[in-house]
C-alpha atoms as a PDB file:
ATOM      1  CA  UNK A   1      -7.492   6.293 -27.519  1.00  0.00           C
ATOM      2  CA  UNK A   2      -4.109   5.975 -29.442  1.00  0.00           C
ATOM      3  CA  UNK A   3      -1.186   4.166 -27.190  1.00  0.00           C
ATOM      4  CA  UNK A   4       2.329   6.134 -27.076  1.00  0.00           C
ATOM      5  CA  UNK A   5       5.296   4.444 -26.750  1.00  0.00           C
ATOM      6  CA  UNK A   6       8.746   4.762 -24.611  1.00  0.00           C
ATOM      7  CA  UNK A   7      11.893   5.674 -26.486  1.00  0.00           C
ATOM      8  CA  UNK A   8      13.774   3.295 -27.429  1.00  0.00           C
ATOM      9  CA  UNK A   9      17.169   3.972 -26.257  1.00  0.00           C
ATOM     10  CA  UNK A  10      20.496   1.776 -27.056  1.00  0.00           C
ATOM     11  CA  UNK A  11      23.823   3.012 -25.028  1.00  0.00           C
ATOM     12  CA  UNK A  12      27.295   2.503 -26.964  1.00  0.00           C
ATOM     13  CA  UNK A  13      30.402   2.821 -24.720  1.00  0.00           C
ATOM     14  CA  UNK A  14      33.501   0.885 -23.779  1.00  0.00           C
ATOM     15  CA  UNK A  15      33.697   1.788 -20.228  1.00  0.00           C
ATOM     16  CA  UNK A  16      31.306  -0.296 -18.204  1.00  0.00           C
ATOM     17  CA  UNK A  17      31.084   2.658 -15.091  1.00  0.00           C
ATOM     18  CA  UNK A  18      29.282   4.916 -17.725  1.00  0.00           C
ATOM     19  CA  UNK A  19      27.132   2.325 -18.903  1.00  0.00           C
ATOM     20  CA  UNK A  20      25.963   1.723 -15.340  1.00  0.00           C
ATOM     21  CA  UNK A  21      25.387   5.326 -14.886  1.00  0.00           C
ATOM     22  CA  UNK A  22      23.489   6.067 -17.662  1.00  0.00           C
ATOM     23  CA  UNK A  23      21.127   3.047 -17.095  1.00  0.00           C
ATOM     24  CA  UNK A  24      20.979   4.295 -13.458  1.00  0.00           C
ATOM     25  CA  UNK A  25      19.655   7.407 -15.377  1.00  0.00           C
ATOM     26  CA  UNK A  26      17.403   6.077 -17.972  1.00  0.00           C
ATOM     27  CA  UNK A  27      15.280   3.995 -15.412  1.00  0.00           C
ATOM     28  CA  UNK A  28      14.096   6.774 -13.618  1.00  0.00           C
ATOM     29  CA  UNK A  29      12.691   8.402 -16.731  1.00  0.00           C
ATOM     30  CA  UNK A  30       9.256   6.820 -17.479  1.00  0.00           C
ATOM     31  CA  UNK A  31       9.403   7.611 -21.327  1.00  0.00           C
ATOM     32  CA  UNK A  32      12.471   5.894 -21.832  1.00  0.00           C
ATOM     33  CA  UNK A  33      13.152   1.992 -22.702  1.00  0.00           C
ATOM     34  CA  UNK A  34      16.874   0.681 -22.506  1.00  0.00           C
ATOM     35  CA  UNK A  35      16.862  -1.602 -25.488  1.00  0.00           C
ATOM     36  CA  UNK A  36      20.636  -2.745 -25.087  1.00  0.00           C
ATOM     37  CA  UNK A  37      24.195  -1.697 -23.994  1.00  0.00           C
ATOM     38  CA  UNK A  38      27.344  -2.184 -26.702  1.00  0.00           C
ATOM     39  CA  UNK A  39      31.063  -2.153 -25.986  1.00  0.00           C
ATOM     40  CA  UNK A  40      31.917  -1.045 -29.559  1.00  0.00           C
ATOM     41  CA  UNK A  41      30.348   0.850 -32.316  1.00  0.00           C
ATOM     42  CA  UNK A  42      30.614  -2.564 -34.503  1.00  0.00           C
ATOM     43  CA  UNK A  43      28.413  -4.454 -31.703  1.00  0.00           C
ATOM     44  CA  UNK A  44      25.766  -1.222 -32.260  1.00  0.00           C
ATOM     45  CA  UNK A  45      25.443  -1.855 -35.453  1.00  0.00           C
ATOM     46  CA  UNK A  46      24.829  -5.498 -35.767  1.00  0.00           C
ATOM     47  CA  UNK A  47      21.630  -4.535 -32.889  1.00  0.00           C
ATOM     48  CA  UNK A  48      20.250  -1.552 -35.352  1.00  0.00           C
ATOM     49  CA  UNK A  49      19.868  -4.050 -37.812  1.00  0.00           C
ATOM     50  CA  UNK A  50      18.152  -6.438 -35.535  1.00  0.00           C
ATOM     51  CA  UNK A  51      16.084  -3.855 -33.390  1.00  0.00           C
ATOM     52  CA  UNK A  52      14.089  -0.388 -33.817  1.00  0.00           C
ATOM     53  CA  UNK A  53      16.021   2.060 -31.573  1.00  0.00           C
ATOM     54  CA  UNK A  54      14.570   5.988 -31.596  1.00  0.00           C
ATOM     55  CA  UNK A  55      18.021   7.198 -29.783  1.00  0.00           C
ATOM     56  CA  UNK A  56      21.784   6.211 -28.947  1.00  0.00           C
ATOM     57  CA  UNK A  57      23.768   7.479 -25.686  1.00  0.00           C
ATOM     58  CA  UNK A  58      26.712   7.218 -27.633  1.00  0.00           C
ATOM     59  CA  UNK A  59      30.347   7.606 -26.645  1.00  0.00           C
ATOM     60  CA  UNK A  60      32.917   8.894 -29.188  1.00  0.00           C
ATOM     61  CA  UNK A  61      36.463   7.841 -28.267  1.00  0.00           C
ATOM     62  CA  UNK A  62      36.187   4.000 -28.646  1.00  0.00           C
ATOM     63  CA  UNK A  63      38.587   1.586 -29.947  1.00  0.00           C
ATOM     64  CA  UNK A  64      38.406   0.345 -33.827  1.00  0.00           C
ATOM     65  CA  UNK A  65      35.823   3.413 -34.812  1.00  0.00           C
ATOM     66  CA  UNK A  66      35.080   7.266 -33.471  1.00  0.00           C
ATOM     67  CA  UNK A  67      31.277   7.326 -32.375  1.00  0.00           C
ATOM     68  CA  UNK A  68      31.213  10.544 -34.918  1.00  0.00           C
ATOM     69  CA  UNK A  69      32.713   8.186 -38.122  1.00  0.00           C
ATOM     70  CA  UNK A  70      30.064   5.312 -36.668  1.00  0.00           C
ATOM     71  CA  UNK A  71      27.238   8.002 -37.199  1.00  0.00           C
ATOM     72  CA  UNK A  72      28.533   9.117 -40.588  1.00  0.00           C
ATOM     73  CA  UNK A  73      28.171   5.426 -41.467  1.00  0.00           C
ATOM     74  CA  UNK A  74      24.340   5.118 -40.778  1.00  0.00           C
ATOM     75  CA  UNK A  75      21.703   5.738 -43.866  1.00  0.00           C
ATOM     76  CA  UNK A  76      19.244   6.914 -41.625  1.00  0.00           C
ATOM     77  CA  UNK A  77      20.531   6.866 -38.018  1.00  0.00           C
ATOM     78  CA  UNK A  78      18.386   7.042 -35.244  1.00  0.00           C
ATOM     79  CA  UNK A  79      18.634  10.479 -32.772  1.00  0.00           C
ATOM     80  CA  UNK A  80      21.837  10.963 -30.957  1.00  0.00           C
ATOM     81  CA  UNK A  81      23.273  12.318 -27.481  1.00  0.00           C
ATOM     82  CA  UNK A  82      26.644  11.641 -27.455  1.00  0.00           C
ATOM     83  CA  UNK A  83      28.768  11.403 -23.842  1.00  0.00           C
ATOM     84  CA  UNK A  84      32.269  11.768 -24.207  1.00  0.00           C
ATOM     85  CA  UNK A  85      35.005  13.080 -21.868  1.00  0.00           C
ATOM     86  CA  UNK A  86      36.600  15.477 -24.854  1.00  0.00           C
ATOM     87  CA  UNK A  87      35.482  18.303 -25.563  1.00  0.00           C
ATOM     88  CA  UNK A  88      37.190  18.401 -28.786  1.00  0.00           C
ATOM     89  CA  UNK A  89      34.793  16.654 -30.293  1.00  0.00           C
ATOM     90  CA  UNK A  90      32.084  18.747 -29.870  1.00  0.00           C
ATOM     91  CA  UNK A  91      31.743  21.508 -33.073  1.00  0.00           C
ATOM     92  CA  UNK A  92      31.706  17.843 -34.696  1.00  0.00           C
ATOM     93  CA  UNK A  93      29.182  16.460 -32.949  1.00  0.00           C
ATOM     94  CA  UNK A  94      26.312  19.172 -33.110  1.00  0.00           C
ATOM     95  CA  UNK A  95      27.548  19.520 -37.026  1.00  0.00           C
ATOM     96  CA  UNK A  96      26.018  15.716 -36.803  1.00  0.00           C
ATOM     97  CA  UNK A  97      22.961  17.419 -35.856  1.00  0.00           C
ATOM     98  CA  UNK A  98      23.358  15.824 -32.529  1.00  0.00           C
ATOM     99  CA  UNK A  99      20.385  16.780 -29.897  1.00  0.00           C
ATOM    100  CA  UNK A 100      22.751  17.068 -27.350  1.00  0.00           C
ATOM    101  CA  UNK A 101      26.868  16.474 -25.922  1.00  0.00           C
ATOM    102  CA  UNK A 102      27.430  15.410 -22.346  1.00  0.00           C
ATOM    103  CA  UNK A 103      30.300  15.523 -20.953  1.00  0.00           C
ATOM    104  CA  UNK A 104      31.764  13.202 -18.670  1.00  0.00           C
ATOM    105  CA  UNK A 105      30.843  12.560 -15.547  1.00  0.00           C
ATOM    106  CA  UNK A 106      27.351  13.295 -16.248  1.00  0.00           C
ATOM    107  CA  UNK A 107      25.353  14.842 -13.612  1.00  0.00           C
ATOM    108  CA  UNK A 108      21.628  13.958 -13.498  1.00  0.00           C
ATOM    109  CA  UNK A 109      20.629  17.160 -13.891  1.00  0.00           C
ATOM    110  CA  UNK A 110      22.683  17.508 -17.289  1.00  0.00           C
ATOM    111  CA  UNK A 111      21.323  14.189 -18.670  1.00  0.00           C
ATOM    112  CA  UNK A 112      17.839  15.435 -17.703  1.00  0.00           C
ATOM    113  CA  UNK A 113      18.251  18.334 -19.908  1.00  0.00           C
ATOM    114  CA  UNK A 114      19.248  16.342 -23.037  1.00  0.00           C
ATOM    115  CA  UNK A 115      16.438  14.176 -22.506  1.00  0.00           C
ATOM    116  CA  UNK A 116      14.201  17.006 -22.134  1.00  0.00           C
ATOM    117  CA  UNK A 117      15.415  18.107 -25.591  1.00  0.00           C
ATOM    118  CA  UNK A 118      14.732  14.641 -27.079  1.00  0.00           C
ATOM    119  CA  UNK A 119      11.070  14.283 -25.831  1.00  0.00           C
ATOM    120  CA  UNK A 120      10.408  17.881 -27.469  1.00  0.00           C
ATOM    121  CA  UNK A 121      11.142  16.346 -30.616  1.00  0.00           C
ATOM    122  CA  UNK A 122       7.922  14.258 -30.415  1.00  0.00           C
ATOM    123  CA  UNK A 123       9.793  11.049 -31.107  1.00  0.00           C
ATOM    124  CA  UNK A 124       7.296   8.333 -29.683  1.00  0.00           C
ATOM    125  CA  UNK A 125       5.931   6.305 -32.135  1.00  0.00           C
ATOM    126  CA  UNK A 126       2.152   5.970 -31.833  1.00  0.00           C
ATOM    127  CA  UNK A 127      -0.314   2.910 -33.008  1.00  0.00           C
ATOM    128  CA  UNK A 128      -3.755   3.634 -34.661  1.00  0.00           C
ATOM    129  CA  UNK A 129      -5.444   4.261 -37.570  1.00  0.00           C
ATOM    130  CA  UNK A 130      -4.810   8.052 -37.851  1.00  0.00           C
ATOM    131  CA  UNK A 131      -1.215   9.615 -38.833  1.00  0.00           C
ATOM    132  CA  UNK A 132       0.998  10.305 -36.463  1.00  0.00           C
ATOM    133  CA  UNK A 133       0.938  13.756 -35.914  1.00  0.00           C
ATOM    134  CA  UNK A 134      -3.147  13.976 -35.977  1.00  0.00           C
ATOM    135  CA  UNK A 135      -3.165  10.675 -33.392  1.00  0.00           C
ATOM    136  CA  UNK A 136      -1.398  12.064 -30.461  1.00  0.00           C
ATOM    137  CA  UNK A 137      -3.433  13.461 -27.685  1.00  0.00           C
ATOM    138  CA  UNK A 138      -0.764  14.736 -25.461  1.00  0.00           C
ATOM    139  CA  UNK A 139       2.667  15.492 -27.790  1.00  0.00           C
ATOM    140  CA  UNK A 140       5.877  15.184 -25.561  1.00  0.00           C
ATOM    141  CA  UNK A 141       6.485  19.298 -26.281  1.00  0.00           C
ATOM    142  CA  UNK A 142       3.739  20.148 -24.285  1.00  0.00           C
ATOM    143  CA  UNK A 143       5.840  19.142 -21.108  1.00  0.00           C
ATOM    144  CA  UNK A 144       9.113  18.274 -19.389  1.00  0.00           C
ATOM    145  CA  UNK A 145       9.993  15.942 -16.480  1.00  0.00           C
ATOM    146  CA  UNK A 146      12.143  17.816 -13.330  1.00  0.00           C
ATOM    147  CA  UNK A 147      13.916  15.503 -10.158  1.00  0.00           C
ATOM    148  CA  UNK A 148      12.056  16.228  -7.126  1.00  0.00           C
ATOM    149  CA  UNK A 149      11.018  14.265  -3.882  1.00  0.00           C
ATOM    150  CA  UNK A 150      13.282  11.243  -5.361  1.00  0.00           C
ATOM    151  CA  UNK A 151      11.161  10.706  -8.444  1.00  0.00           C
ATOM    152  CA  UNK A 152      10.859  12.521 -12.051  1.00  0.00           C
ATOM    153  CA  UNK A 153       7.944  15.031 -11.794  1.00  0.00           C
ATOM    154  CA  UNK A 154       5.674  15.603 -15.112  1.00  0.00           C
ATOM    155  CA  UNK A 155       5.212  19.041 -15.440  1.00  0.00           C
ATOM    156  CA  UNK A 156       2.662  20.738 -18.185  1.00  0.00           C
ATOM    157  CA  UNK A 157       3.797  23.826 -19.824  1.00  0.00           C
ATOM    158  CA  UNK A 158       0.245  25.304 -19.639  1.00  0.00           C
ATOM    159  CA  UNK A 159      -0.092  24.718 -15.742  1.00  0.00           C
ATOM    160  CA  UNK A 160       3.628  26.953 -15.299  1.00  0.00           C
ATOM    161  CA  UNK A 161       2.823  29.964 -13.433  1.00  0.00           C
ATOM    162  CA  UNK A 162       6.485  31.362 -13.181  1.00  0.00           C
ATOM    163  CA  UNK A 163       9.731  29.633 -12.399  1.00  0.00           C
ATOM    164  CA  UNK A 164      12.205  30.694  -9.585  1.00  0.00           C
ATOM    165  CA  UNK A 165      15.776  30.473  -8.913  1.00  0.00           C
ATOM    166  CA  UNK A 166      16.700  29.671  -5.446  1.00  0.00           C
ATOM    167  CA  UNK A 167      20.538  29.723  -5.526  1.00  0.00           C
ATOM    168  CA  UNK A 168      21.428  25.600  -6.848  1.00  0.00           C
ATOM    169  CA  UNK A 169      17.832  24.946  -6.932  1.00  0.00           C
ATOM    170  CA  UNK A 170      14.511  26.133  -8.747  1.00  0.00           C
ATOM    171  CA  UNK A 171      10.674  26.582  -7.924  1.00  0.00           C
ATOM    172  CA  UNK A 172       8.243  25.755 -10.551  1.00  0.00           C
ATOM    173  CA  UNK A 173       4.976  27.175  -9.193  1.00  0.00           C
ATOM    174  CA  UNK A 174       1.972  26.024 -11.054  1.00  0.00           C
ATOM    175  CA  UNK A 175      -1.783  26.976 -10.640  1.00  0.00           C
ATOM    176  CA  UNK A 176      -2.283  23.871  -7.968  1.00  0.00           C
ATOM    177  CA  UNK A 177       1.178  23.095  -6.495  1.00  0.00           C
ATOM    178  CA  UNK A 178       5.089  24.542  -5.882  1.00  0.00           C
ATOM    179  CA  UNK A 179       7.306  21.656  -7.394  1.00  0.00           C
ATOM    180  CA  UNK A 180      11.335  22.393  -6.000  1.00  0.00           C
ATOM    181  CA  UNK A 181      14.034  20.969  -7.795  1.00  0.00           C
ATOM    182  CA  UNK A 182      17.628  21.090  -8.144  1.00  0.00           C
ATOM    183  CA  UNK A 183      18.722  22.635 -10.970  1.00  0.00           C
ATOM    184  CA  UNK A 184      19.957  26.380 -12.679  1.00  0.00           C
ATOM    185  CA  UNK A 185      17.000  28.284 -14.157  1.00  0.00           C
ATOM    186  CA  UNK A 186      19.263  28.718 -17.048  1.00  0.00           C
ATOM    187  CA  UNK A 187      19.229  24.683 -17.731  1.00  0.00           C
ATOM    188  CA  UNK A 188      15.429  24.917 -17.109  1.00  0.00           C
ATOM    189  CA  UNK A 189      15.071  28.090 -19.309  1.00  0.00           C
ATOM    190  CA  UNK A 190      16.198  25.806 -22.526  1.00  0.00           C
ATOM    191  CA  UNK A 191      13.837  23.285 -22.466  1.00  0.00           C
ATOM    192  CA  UNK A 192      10.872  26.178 -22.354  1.00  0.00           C
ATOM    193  CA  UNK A 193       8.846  27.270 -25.727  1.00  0.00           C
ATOM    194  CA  UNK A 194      10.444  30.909 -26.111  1.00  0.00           C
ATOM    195  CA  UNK A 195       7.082  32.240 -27.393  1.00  0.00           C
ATOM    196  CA  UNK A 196       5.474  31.293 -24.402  1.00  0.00           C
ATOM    197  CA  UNK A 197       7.811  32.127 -21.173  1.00  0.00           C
ATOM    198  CA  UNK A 198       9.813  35.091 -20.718  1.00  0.00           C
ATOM    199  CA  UNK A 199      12.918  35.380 -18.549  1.00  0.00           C
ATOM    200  CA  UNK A 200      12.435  38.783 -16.691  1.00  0.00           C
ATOM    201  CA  UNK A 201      14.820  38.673 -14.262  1.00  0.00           C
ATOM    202  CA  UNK A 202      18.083  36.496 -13.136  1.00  0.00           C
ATOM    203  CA  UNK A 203      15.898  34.811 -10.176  1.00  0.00           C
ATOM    204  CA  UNK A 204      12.717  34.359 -12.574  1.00  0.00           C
ATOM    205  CA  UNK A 205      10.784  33.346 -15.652  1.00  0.00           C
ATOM    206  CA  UNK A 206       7.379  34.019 -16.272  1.00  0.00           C
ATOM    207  CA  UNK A 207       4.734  32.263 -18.341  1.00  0.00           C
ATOM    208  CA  UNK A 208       3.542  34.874 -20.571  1.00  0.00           C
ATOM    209  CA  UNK A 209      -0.484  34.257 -20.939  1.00  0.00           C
ATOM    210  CA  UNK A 210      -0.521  34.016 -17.381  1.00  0.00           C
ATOM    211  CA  UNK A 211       0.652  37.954 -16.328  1.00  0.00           C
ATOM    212  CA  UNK A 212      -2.417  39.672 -14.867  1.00  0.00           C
ATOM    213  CA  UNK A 213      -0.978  43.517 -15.321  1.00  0.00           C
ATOM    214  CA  UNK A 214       3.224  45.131 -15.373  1.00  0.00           C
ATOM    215  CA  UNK A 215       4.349  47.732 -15.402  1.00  0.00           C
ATOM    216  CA  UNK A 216       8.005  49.065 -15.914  1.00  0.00           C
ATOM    217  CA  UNK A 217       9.117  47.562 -12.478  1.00  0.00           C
ATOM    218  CA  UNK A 218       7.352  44.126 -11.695  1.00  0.00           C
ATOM    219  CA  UNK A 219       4.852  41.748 -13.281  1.00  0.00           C
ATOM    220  CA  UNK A 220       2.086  40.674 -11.219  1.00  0.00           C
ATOM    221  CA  UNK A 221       0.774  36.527 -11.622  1.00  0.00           C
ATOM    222  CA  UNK A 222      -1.660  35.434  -9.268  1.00  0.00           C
ATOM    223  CA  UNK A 223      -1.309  38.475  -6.683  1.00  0.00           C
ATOM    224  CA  UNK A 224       2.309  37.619  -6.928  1.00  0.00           C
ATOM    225  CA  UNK A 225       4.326  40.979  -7.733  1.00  0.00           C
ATOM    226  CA  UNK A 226       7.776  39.652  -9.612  1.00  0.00           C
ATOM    227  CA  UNK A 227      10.579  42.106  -9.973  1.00  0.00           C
ATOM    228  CA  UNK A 228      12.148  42.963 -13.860  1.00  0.00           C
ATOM    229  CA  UNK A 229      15.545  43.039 -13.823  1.00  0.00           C
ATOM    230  CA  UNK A 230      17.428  46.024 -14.916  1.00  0.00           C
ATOM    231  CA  UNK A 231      19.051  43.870 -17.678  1.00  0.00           C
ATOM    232  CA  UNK A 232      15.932  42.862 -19.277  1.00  0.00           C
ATOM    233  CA  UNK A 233      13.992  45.786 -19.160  1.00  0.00           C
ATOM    234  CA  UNK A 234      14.287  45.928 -22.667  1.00  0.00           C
ATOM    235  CA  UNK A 235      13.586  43.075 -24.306  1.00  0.00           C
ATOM    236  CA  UNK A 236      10.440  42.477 -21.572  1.00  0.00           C
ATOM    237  CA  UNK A 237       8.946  45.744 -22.414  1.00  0.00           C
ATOM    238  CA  UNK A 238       9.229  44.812 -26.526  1.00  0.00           C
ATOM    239  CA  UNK A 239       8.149  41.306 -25.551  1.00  0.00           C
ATOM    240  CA  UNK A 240       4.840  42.489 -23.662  1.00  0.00           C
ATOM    241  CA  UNK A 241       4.013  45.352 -25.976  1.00  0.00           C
ATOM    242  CA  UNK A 242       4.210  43.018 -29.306  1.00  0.00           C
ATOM    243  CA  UNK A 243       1.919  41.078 -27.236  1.00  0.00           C
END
C-alpha cells in the first residue's frame, strides 16, 4: 500500500502575529507539515536550498525584496498562496500562477479554501515502486476538508448528496451523515468538480449522479424534493438534458 505524504509548507512574513496565525491554521489541517517560518524572503531562500518544501504562505510587502520579485527569482519554485494586506498586488500575483491571494486578516474559512485548492492539485509526494500518478489510491481531488464540531472534517466528493446554505453556514448532507459548517456555499461551490455538482438554486447544490427524477420546478435526491431557482432554470435544464 503506497504511503502519502503531508505538504510541506514554509511561511515567509515579517510580521510575527501572521506567522502565529497561519501556524494556528496549518495545525489543524492533517495534510499539512509546517517545515519553517522566515522573516525575509532572503532567509526563504537559504531553507529551499536546504529543505524540500511543496508550498509557501508567502507575504509580499517585506523589507529588502517584494514576495512577487522573490518568486520571479526561483528556477522552479515550489506552489504559492500569497497573504498580503494590498490588494494591489493581486493581478500580479495570480499572473505568477499563484493558487490562491489572502488577504489580511485571514479568516479560517478563507485559508481553508486556498488549501482546498492546493490539495486538488494532487501535490503529495508518494513512495513506491509505481509512478506517481498510477501509485495513489485515494488522490487529494477526490475530497475536501470543512471546520465542523472544532475539528477539520474529510469529506468524499462521491458520498455528497447536495449541499445547503443556511444563511453564514452550510449543510453538506451525505448518504450516512449531515456535516454543518460555517461557511458561504459560494466558497464551498469552488472547491467542487463542475462536471459533477450543479448549483440549482442560491440555497443549494446538487451532486449530479445522485438526482433520482426533476422536473422544471425541483430535483428530487433521496425523497428530498429541492427547489430550482428561477435564475438557473436555464443552465440546469441544458445541464440535465446533455446528461
Amino acid at each position: 500500500m503506497p504511503v502519502t505524504k503531508k505538504i510541506r509548507c514554509l511561511i515567509i512574513d515579517d510580521e510575527p502575529p501572521a506567522q502565529v496565525v497561519l501556524k494556528k491554521y496549518i495545525d489543524q489541517v492533517e495534510k499539512l507539515e509546517l517545515t519553517g517560518t522566515c522573516n525575509s524572503a532572503v532567509e526563504a531562500l537559504s531553507v529551499l536550498q536546504a529543505i524540500p518544501v511543496d508550498l509557501l504562505f508567502l507575504d509580499i510587502q517585506m523589507p529588502g525584496l517584494l514576495g512577487t520579485k522573490f518568486i520571479r527569482t526561483l528556477n522552479s519554485p515550489p506552489k504559492v498562496i500569497f497573504t498580503t494586506a494590498y490588494r494591489k498586488f493581486a493581478v500580479e500575483g495570480f499572473e505568477l500562477n499563484a493558487v490562491d491571494y489572502l488577504l489580511k486578516p485571514i479568516s479560517f474559512e478563507r485559508f481553508l479554501t486556498g488549501v482546498n485548492k492546493i490539495l486538488q492539485l494532487n501535490l503529495q509526494p508518494v513512495t513506491g515502486n509505481q509512478s506517481t500518478n498510477e501509485s495513489i489510491t485515494e488522490s487529494s481531488h477526490e475530497f475536501f476538508y470543512v471546520r465542523a464540531d472544532r475539528k477539520m472534517v474529510k469529506v468524499l466528493f462521491n458520498e455528497i448528496l447536495y449541499i445547503e446554505s443556511l444563511k453564514n453556514y452550510i449543510k453538506i448532507v451525505t448518504a450516512s451523515k449531515t456535516i454543518v459548517s460555517r461557511q458561504s456555499i459560494s466558497s464551498l461551490e469552488q472547491m467542487l468538480p463542475k462536471d459533477e455538482f450543479l448549483r440549482i438554486h442560491r440555497s443549494f447544490i446538487v451532486a449530479m449522479n445522485r438526482i433520482d427524477s426533476f422536473n422544471g420546478e425541483s430535483i428530487d435526491i433521496a425523497k428530498n424534493e429541492l427547489p430550482i431557482g428561477r435564475l438557473f432554470k436555464h443552465d440546469v435544464n441544458m445541464h440535465l438534458n446533455d446528461k
